[in-house]
PDB file of N, CA and C in Angstrom:
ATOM      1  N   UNK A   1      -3.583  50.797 -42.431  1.00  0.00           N
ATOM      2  CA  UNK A   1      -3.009  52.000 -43.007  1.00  0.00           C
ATOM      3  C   UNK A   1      -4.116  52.809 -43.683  1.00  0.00           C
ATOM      4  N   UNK A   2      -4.106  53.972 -43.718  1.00  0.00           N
ATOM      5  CA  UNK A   2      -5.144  54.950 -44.237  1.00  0.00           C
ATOM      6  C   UNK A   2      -4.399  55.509 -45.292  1.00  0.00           C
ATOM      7  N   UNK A   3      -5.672  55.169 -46.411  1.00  0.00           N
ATOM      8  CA  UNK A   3      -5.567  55.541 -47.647  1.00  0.00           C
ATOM      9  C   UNK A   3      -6.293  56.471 -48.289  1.00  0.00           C
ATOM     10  N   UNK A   4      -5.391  57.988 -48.497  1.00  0.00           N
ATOM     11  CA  UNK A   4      -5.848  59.139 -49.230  1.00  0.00           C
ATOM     12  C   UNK A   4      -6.300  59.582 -50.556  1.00  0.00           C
ATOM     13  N   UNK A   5      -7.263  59.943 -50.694  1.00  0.00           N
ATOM     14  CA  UNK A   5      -7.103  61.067 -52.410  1.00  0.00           C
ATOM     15  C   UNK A   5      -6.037  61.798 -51.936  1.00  0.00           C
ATOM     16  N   UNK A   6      -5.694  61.679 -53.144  1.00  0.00           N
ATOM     17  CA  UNK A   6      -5.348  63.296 -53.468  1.00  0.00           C
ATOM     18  C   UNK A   6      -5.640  64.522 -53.343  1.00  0.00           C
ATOM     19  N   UNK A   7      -7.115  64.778 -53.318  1.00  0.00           N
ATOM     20  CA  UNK A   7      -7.632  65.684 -52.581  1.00  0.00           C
ATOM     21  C   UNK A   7      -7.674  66.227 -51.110  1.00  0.00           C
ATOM     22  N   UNK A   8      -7.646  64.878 -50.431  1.00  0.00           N
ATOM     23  CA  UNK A   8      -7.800  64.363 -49.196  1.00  0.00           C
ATOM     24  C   UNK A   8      -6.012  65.167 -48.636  1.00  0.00           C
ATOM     25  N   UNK A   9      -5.295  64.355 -49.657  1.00  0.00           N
ATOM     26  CA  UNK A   9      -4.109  64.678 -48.664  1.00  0.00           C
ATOM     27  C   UNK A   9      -3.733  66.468 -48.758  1.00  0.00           C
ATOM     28  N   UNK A  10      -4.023  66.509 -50.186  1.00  0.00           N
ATOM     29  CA  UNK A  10      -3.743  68.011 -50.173  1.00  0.00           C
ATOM     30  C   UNK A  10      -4.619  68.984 -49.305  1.00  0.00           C
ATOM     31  N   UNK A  11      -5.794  68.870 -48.814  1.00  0.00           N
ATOM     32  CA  UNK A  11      -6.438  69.919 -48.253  1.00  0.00           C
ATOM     33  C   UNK A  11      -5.965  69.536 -46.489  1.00  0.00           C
ATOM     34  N   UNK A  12      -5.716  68.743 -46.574  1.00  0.00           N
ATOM     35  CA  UNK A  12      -4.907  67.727 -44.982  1.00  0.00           C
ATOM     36  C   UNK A  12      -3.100  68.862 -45.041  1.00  0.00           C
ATOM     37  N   UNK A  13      -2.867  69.208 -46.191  1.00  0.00           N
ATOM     38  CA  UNK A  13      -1.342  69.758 -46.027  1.00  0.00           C
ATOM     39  C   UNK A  13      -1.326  71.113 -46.310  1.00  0.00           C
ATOM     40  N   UNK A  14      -2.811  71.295 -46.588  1.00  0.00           N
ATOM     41  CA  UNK A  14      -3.094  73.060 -46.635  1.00  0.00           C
ATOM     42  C   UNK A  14      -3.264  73.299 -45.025  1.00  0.00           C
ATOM     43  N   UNK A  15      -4.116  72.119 -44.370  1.00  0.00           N
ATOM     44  CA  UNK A  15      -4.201  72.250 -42.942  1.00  0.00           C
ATOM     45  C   UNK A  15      -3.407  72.723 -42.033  1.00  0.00           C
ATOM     46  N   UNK A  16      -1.717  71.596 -42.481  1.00  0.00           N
ATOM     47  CA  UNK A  16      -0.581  71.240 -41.474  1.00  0.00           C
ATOM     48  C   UNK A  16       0.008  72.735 -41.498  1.00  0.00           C
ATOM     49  N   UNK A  17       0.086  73.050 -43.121  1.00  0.00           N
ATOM     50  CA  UNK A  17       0.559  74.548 -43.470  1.00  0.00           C
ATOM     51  C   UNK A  17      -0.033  75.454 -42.528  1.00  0.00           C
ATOM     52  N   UNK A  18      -1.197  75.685 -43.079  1.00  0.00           N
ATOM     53  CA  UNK A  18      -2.022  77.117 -41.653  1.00  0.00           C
ATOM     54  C   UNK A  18      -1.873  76.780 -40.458  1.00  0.00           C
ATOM     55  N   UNK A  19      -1.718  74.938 -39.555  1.00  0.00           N
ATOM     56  CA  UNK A  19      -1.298  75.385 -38.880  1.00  0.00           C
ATOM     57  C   UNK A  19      -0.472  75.489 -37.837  1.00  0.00           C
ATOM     58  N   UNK A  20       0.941  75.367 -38.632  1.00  0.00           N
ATOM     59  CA  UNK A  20       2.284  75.593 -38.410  1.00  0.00           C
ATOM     60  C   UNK A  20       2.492  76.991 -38.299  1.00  0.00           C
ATOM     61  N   UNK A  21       2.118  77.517 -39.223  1.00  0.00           N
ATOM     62  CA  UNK A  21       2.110  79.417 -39.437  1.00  0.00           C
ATOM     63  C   UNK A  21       1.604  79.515 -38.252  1.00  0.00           C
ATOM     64  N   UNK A  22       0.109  79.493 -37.846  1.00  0.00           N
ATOM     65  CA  UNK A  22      -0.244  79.985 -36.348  1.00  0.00           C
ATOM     66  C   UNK A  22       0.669  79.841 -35.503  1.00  0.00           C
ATOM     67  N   UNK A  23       1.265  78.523 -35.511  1.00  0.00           N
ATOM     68  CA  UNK A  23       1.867  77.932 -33.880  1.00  0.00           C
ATOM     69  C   UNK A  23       3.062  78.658 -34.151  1.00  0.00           C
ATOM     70  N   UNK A  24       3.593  79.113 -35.024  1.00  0.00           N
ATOM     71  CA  UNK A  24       4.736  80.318 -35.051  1.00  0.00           C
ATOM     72  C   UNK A  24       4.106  81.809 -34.590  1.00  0.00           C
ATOM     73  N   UNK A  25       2.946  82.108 -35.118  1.00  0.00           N
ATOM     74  CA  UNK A  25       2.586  83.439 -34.703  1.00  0.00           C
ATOM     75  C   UNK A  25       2.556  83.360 -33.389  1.00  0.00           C
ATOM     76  N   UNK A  26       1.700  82.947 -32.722  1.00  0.00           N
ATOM     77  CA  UNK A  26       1.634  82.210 -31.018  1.00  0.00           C
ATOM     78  C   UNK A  26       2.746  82.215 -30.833  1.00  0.00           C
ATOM     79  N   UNK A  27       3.690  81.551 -30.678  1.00  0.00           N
ATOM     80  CA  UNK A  27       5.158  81.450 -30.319  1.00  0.00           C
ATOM     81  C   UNK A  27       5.673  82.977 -30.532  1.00  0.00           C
ATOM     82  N   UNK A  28       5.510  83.850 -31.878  1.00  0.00           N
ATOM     83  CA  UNK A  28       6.283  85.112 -31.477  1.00  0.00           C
ATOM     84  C   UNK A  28       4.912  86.200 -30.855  1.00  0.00           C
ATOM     85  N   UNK A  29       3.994  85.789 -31.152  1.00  0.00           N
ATOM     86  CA  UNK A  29       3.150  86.462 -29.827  1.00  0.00           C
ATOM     87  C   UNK A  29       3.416  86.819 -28.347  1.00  0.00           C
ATOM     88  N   UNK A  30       3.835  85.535 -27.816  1.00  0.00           N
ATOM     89  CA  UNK A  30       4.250  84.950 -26.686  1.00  0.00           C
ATOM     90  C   UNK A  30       5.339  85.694 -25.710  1.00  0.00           C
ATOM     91  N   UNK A  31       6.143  85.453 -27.056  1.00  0.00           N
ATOM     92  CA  UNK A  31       8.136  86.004 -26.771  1.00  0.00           C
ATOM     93  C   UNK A  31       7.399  87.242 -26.129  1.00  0.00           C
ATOM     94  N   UNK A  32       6.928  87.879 -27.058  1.00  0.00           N
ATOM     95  CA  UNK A  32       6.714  89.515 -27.540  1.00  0.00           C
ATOM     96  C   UNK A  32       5.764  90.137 -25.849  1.00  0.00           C
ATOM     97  N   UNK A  33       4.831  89.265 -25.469  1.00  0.00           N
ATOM     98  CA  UNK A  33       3.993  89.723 -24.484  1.00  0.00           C
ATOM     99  C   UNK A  33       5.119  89.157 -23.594  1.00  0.00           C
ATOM    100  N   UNK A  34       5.883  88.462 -22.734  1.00  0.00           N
ATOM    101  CA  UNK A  34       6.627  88.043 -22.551  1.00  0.00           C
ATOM    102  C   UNK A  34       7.788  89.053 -21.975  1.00  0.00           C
ATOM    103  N   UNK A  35       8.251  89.953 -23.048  1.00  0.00           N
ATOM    104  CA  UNK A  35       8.869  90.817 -22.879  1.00  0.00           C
ATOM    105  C   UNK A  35       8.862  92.061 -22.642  1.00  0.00           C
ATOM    106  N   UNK A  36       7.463  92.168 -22.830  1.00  0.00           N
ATOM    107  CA  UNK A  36       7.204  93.437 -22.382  1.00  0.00           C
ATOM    108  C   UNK A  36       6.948  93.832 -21.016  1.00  0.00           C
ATOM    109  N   UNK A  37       6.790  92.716 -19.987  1.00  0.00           N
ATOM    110  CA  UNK A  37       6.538  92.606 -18.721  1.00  0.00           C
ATOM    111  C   UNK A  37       5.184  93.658 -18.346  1.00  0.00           C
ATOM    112  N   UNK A  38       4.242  94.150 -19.169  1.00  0.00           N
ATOM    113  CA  UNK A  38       3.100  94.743 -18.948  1.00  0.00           C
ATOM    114  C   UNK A  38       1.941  93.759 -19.174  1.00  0.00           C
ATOM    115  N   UNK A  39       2.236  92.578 -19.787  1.00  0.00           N
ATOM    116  CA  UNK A  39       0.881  91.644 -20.483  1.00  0.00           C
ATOM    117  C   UNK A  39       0.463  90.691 -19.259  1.00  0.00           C
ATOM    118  N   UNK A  40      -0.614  90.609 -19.664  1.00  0.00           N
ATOM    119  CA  UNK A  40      -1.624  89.905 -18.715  1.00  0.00           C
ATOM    120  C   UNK A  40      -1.358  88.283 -18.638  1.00  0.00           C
ATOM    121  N   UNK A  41      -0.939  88.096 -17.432  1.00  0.00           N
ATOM    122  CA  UNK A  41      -0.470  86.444 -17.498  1.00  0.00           C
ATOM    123  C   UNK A  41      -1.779  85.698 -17.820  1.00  0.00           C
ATOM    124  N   UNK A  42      -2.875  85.432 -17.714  1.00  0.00           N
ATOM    125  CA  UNK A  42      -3.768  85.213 -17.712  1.00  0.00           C
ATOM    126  C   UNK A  42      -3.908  84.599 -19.692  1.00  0.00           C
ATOM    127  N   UNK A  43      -3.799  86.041 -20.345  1.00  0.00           N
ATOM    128  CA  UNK A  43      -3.437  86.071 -21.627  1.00  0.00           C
ATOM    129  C   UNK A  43      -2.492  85.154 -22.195  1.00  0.00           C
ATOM    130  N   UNK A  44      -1.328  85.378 -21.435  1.00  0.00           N
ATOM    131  CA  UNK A  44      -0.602  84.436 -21.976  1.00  0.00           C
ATOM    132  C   UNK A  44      -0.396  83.185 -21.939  1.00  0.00           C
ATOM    133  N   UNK A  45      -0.831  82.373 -20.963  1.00  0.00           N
ATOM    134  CA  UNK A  45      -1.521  81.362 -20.629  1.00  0.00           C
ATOM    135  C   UNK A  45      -2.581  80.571 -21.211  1.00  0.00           C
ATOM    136  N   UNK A  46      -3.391  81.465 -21.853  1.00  0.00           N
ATOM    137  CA  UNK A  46      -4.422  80.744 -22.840  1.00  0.00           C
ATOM    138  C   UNK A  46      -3.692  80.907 -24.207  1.00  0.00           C
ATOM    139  N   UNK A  47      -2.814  81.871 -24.729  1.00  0.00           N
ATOM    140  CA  UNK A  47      -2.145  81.997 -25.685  1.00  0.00           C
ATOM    141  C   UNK A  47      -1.452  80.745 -25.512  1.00  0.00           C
ATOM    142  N   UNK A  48      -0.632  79.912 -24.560  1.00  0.00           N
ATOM    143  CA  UNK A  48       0.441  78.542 -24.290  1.00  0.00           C
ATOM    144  C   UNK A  48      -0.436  77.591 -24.768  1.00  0.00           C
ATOM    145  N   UNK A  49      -1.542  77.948 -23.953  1.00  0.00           N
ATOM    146  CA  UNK A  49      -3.138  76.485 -24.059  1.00  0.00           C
ATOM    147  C   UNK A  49      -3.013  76.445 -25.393  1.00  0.00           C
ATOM    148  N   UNK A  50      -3.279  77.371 -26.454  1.00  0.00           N
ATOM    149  CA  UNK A  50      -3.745  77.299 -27.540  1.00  0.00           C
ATOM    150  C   UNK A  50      -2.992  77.106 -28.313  1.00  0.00           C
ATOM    151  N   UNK A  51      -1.009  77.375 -28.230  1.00  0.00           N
ATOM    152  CA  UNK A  51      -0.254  77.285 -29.239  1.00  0.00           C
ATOM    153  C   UNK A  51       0.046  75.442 -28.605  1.00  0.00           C
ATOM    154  N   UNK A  52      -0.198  74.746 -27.386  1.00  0.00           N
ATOM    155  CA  UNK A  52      -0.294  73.628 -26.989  1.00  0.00           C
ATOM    156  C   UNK A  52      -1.249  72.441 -28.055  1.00  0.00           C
ATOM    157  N   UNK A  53      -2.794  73.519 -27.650  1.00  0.00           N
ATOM    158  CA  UNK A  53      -3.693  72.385 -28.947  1.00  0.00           C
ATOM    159  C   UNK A  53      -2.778  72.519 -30.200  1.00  0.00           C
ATOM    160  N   UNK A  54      -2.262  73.756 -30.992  1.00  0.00           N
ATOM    161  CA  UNK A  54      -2.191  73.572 -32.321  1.00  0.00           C
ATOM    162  C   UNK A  54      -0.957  72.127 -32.507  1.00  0.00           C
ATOM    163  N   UNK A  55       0.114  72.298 -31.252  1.00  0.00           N
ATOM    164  CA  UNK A  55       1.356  71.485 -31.419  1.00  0.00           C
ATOM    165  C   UNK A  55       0.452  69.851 -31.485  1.00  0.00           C
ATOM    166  N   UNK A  56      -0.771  69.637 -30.762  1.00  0.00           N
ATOM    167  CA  UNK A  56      -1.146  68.143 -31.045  1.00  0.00           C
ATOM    168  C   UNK A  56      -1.863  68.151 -31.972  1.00  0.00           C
ATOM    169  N   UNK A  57      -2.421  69.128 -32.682  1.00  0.00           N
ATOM    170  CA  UNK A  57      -3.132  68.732 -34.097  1.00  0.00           C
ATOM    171  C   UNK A  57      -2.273  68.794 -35.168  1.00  0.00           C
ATOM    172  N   UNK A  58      -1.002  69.459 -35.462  1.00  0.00           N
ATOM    173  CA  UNK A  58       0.288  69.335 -36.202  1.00  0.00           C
ATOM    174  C   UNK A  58       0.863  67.813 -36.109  1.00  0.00           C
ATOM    175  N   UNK A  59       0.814  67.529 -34.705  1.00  0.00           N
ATOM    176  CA  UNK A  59       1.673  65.779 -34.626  1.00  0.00           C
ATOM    177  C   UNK A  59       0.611  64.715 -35.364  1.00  0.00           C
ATOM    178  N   UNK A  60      -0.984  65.191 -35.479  1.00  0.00           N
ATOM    179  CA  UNK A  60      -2.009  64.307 -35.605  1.00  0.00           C
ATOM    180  C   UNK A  60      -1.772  64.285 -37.371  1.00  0.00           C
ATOM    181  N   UNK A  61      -1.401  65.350 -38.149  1.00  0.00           N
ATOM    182  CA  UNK A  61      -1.460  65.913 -39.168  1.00  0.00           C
ATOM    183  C   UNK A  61       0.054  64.969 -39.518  1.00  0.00           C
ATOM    184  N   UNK A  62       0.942  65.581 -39.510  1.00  0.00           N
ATOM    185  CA  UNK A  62       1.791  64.952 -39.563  1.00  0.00           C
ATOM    186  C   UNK A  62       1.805  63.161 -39.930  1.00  0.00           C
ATOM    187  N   UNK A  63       1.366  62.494 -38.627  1.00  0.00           N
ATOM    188  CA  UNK A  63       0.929  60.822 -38.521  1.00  0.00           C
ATOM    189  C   UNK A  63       0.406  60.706 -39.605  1.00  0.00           C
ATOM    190  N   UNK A  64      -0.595  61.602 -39.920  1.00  0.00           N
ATOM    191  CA  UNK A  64      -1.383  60.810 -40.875  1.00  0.00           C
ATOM    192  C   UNK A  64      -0.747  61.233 -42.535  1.00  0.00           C
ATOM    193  N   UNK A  65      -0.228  62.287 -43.016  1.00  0.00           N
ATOM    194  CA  UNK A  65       0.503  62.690 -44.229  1.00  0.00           C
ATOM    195  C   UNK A  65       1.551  61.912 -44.261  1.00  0.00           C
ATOM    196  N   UNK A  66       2.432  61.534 -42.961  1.00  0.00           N
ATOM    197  CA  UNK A  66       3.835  60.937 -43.127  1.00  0.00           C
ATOM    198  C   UNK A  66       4.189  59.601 -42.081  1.00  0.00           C
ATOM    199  N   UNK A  67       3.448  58.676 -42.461  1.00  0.00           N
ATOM    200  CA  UNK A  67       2.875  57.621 -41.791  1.00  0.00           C
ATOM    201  C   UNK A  67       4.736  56.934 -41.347  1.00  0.00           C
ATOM    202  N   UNK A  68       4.953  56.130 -40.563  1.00  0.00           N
ATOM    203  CA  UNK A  68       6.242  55.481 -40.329  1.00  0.00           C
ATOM    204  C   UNK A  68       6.131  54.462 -41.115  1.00  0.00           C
ATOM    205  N   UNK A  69       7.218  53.955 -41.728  1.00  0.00           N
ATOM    206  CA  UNK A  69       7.379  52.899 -42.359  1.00  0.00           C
ATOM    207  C   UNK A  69       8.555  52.143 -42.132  1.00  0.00           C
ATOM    208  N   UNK A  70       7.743  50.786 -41.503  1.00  0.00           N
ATOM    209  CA  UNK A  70       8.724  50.167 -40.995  1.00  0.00           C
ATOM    210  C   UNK A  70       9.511  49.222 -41.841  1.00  0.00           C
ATOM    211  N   UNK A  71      10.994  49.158 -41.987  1.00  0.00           N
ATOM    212  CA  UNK A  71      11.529  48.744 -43.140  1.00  0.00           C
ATOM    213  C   UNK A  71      12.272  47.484 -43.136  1.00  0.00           C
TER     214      UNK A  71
END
């Protein structure tokens, strides 16, 4: 089990915070190019790639702030 400061965990949940916010901006980025049927698929595609990395560094973030505990 990995054991945090306090410091440690808080700048780890300033992380998860910024970046949850992104993977929402991305997500209404997305909708938004999406709907306009003028945007460059290409664009939006690396926009998916990238709101993709943020969703596995959120699950990595997550694991480690809110570990399972088996009871």
């Amino acid at each position: 089990m990995l054991v945090l400061s306090k410091e440690q965990e808080a700048q780890l949940g300033l992380e998860l915070a910024t970046k949850r916010q992104e993977h929402a901006d991305l997500d209404a980025a997305i909708h938004t190019l999406t709907q306009s049927r003028v945007a460059d698929r290409m664009l939006i595609q690396r926009l998916k790639k990238r709101k993709l990395a943020l969703k596995d560094r959120i699950v990595q973030l997550e694991t480690i702030l809110l570990p399972d505990i088996i009871a």
